[in-house]
N, C-alpha and C. Protein backbone atom coordinates (compact mmCIF):
# COMPACT_ATOMS: atom_id res chain seq x y z
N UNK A 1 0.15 1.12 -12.93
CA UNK A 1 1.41 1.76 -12.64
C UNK A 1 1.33 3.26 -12.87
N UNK A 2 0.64 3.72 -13.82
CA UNK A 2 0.28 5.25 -14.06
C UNK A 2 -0.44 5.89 -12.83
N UNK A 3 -1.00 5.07 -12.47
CA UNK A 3 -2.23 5.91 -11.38
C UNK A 3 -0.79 5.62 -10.11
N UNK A 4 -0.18 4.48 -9.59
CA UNK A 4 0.38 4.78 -9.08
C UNK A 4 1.64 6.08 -8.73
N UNK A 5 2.18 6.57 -10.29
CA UNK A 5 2.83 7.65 -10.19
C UNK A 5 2.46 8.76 -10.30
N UNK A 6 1.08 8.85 -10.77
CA UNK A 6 0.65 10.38 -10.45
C UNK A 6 0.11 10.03 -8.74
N UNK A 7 -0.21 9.41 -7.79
CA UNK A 7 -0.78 9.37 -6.96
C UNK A 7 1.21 10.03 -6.23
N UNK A 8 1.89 9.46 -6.76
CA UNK A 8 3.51 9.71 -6.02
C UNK A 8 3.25 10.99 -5.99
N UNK A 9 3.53 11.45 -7.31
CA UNK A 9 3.60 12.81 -7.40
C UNK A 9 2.95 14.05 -6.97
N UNK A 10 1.65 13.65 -6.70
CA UNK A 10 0.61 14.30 -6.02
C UNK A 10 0.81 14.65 -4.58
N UNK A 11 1.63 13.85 -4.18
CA UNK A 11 2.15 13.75 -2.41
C UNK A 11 2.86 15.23 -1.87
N UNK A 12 3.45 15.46 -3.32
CA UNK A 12 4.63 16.59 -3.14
C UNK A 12 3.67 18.22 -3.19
N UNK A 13 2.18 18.16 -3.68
CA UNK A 13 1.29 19.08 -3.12
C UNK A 13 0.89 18.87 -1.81
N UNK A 14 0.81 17.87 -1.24
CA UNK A 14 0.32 17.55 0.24
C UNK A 14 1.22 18.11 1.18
N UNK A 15 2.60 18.02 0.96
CA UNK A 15 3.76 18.05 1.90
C UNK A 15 4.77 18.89 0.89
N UNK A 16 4.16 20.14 1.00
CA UNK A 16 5.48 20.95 0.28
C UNK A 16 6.14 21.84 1.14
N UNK A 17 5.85 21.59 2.56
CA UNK A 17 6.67 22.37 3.72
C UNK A 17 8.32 21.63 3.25
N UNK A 18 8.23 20.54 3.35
CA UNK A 18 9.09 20.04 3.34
C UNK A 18 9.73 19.30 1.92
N UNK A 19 10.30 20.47 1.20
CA UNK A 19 10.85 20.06 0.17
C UNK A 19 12.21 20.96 -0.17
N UNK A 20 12.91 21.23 0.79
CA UNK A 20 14.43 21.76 0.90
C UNK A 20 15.37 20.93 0.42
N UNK A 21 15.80 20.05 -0.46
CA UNK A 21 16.74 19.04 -0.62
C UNK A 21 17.79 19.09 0.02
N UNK A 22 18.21 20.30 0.38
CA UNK A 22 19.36 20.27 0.95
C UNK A 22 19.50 20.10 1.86
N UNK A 23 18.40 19.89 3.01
CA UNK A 23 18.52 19.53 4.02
C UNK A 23 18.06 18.23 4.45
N UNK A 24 18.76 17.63 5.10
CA UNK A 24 19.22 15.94 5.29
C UNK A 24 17.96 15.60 5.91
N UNK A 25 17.30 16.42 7.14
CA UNK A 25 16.23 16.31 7.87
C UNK A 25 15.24 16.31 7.07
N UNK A 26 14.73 17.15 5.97
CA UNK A 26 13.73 17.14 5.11
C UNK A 26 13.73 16.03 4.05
N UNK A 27 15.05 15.88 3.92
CA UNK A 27 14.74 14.19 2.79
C UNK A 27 14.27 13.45 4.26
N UNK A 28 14.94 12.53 5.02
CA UNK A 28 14.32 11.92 5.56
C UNK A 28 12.92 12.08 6.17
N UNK A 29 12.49 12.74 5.76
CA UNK A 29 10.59 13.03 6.55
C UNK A 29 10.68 12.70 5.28
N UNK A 30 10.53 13.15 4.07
CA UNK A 30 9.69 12.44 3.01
C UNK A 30 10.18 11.91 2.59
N UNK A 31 11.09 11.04 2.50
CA UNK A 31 11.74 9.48 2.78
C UNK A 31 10.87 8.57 3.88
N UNK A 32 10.17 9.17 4.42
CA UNK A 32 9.32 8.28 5.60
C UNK A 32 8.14 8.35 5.45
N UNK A 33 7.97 9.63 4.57
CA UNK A 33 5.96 10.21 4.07
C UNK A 33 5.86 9.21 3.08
N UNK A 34 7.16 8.89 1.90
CA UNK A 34 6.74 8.30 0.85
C UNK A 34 6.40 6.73 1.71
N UNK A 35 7.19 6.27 2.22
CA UNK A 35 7.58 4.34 2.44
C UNK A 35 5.85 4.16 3.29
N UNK A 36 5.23 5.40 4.56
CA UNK A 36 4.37 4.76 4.87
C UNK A 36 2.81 5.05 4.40
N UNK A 37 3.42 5.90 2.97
CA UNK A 37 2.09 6.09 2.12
C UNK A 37 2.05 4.89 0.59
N UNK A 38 2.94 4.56 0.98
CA UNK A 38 2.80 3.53 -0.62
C UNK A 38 2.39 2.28 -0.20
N UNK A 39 2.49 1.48 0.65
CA UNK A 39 1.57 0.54 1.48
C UNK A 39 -0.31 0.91 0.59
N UNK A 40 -0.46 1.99 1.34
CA UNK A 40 -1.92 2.31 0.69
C UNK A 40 -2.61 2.33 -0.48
N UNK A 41 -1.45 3.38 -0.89
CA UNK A 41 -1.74 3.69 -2.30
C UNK A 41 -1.74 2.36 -3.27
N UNK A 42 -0.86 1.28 -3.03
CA UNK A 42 -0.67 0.51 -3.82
C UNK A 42 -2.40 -0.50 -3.55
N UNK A 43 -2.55 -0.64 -2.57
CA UNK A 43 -3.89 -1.71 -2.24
C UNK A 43 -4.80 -0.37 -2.48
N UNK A 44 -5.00 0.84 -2.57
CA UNK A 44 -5.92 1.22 -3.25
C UNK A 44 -5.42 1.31 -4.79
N UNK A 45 -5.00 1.07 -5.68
CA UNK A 45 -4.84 0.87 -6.97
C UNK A 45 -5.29 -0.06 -7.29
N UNK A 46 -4.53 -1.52 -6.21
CA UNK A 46 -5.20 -2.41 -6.90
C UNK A 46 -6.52 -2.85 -6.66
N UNK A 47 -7.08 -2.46 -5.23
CA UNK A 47 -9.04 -2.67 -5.40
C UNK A 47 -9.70 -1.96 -6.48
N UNK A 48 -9.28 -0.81 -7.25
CA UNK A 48 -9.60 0.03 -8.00
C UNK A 48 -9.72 -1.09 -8.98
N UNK A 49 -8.60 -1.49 -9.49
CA UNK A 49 -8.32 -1.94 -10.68
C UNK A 49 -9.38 -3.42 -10.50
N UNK A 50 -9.83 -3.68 -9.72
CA UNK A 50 -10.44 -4.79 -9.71
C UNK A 50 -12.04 -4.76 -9.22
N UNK A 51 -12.71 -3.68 -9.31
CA UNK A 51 -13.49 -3.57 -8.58
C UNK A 51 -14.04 -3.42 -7.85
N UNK A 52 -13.34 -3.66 -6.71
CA UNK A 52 -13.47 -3.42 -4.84
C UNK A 52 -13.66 -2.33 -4.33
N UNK A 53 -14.22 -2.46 -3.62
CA UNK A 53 -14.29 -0.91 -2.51
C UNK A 53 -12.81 -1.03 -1.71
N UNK A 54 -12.58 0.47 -1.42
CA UNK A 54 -11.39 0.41 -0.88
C UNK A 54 -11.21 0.28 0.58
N UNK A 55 -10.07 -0.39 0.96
CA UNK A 55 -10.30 -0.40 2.07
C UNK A 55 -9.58 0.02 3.12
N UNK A 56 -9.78 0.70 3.95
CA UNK A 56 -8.88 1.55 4.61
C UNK A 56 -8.00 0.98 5.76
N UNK A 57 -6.57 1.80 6.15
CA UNK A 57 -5.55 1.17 7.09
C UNK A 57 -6.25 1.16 8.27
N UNK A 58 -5.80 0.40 9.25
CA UNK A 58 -6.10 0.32 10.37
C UNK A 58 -4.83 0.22 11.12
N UNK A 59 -4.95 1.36 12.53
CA UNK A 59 -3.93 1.43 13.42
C UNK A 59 -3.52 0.21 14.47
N UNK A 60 -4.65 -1.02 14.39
CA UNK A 60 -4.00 -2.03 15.48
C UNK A 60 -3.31 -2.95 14.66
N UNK A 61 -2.87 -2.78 13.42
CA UNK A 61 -2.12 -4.08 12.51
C UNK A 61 -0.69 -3.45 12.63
N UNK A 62 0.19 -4.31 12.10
CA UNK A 62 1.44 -3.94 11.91
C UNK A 62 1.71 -3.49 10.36
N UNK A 63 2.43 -3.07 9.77
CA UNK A 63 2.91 -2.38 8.40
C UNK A 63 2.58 -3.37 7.77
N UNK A 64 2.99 -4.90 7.90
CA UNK A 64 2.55 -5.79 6.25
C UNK A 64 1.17 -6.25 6.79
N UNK A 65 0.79 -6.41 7.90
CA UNK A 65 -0.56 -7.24 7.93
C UNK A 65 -1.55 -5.89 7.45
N UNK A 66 -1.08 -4.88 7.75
CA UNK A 66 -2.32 -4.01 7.00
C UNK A 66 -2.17 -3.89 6.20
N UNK A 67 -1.09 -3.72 4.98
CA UNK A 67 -0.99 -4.41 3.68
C UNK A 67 -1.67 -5.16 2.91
N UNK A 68 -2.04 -6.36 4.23
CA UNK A 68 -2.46 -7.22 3.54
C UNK A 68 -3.77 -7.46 3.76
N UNK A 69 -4.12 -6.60 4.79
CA UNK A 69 -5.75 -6.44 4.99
C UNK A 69 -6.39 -5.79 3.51
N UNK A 70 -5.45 -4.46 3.75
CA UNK A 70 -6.12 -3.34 2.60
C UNK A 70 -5.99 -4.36 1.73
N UNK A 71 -4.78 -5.09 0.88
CA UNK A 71 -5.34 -5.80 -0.38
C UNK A 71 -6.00 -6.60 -0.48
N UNK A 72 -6.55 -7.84 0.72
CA UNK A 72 -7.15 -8.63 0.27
C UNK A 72 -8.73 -9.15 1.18
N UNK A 73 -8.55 -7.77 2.34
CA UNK A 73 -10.15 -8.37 2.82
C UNK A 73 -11.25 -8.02 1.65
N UNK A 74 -12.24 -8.61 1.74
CA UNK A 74 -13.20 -8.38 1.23
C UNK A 74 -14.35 -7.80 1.06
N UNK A 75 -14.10 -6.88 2.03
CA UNK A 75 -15.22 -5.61 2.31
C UNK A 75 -14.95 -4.29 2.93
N UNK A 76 -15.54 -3.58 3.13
CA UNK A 76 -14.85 -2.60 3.29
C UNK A 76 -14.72 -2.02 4.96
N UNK A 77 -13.80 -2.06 5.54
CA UNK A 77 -13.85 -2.10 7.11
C UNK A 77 -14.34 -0.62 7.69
N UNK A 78 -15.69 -0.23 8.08
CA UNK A 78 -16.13 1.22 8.21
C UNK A 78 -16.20 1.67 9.60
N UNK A 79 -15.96 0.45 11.17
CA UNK A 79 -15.36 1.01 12.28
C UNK A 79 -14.09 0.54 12.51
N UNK A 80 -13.21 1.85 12.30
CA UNK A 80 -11.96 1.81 12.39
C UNK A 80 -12.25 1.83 13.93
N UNK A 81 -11.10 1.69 14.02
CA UNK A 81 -10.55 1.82 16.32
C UNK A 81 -9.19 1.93 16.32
């Protein structure tokens, strides 16, 4: 859970164009940076935590099946497409 919140927090160096609160448009972009970066981050924490090589998203899955790739295939997928 630690590595997960410094990995949060770290986001806000990646994407500091957009950190105006006051503007409605800028929460929602990172309202949308956070939801489709924590998918990742979380299945890379937990291969970490277990040993695994990590394994990276792939663009032909949908949001939970790559979820569930990254957490639970078993190797590490190195031609993306």
């Amino acid at each position: 859970m630690a590595v997960m919140c410094g990995i949060t927090g770290a986001l806000a160096a990646f994407y500091h164009d957009s950190l105006d609160v006051n503007n409605p448009r800028h929460r929602d972009i990172a309202a949308f940076r956070l939801l489709s970066k924590m998918p990742t981050m979380a299945a890379m924490c937990y291969k970490y935590s277990i040993g695994q090589p990590f394994v990276y998203p792939r663009n032909d899955l949908s949001y939970a099946g790559n979820f569930l790739n990254m957490m639970f295939s078993p190797r590490r997928v190195k031609n993306m497409k």
